[in-house]
Protein backbone atom coordinates (compact mmCIF):
# COMPACT_ATOMS: atom_id res chain seq x y z
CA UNK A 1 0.00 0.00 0.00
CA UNK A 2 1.03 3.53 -0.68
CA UNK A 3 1.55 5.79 1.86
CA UNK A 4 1.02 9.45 1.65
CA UNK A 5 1.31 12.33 3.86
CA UNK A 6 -1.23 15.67 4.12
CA UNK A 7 -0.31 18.96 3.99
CA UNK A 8 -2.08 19.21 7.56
CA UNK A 9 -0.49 16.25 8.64
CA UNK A 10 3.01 17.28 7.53
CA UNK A 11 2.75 20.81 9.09
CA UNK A 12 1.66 18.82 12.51
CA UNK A 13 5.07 17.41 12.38
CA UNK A 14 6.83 20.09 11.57
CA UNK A 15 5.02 21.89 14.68
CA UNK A 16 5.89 19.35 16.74
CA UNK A 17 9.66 19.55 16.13
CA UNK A 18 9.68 23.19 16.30
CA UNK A 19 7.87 22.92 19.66
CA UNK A 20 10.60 20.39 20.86
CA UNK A 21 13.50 22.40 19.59
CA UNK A 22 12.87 25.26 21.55
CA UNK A 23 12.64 23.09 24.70
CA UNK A 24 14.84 19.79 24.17
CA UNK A 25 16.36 20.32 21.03
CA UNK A 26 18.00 17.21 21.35
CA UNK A 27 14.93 15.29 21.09
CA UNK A 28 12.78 16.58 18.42
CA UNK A 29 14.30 15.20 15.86
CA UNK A 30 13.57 11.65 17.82
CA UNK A 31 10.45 12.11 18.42
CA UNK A 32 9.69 12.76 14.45
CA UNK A 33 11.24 10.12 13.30
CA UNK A 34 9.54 7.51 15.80
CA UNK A 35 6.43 9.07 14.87
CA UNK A 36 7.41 9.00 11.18
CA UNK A 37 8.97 4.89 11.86
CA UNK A 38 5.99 3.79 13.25
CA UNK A 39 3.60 5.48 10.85
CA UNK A 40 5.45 3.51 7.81
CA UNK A 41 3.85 0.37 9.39
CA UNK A 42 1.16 1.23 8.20
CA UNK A 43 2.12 0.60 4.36
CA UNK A 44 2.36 -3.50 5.25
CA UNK A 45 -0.72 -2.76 7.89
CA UNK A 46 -3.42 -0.81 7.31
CA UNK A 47 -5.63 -1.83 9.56
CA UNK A 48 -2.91 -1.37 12.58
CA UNK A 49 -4.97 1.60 14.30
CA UNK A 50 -8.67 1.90 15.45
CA UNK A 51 -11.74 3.08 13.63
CA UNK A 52 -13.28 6.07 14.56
CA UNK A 53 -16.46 5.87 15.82
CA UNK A 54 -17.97 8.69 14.89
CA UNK A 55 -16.10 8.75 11.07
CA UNK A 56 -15.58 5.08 10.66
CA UNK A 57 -13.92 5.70 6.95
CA UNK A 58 -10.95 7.29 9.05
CA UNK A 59 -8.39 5.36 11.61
CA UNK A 60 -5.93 6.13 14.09
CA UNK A 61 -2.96 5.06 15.14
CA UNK A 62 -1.70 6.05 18.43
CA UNK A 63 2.26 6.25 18.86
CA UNK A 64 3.98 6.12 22.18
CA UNK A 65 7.70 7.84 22.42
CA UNK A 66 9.62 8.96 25.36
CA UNK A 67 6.44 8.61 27.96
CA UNK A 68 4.08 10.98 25.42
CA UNK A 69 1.42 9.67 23.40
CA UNK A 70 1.06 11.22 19.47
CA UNK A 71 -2.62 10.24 17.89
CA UNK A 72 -1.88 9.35 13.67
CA UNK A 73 -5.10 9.92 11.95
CA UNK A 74 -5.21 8.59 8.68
CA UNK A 75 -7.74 7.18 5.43
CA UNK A 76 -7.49 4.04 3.54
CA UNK A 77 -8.51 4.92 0.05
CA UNK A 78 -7.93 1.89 -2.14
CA UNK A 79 -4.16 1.04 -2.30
CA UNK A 80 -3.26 4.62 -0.94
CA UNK A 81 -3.07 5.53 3.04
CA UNK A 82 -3.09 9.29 3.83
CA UNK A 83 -1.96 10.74 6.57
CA UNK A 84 -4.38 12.77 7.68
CA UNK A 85 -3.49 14.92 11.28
CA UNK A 86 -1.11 13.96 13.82
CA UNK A 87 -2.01 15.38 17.35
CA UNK A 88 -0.66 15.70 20.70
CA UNK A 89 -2.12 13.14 23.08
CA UNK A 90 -2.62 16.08 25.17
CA UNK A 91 -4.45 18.42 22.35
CA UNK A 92 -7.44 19.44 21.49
CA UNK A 93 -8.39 17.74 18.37
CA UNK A 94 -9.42 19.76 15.30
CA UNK A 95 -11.78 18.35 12.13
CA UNK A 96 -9.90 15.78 10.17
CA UNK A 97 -8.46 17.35 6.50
């Protein structure tokens, strides 16, 4: 399966590590890359996270690094995964893309 990253999605990474870099600078670019390493799974397994209840076309994947949790919300659209938002564990969650 191909996987594909969102606009949204990417810029939620890129806020992350900007967030981190300011604080631990050291570990931001960790924390993408385990976010980004366990995201890939889902190429070889799509169905790896949960449906959503309340949008059951759209899954999640939730990714545990360094004692935080990061929530990978994605769409299976025929043989192509996108990425849809990545979140915080911690944040408020906005509308999927």
């Amino acid at each position: 399966m191909r996987l594909e990253w969102s606009a949204n999605a990417l810029a939620d990474l890129n806020r992350f590590r900007a967030f981190l870099r300011e604080r631990h600078p050291r570990l931001a670019d960790l924390v993408a890359r385990a976010i980004e390493t366990r995201t890939a799974l889902l190429a070889d397994f799509p169905l790896l996270g949960r449906s959503l209840r309340e949008k059951p076309e759209y899954r999640e994947l939730v990714v545990t690094t360094l004692n935080a949790k990061y929530v990978v919300q994605y769409r299976i659209d025929g043989e192509t995964l996108t990425v849809l938002r990545v979140f915080h564990g911690r944040e408020r969650r906005e509308d999927l893309a």
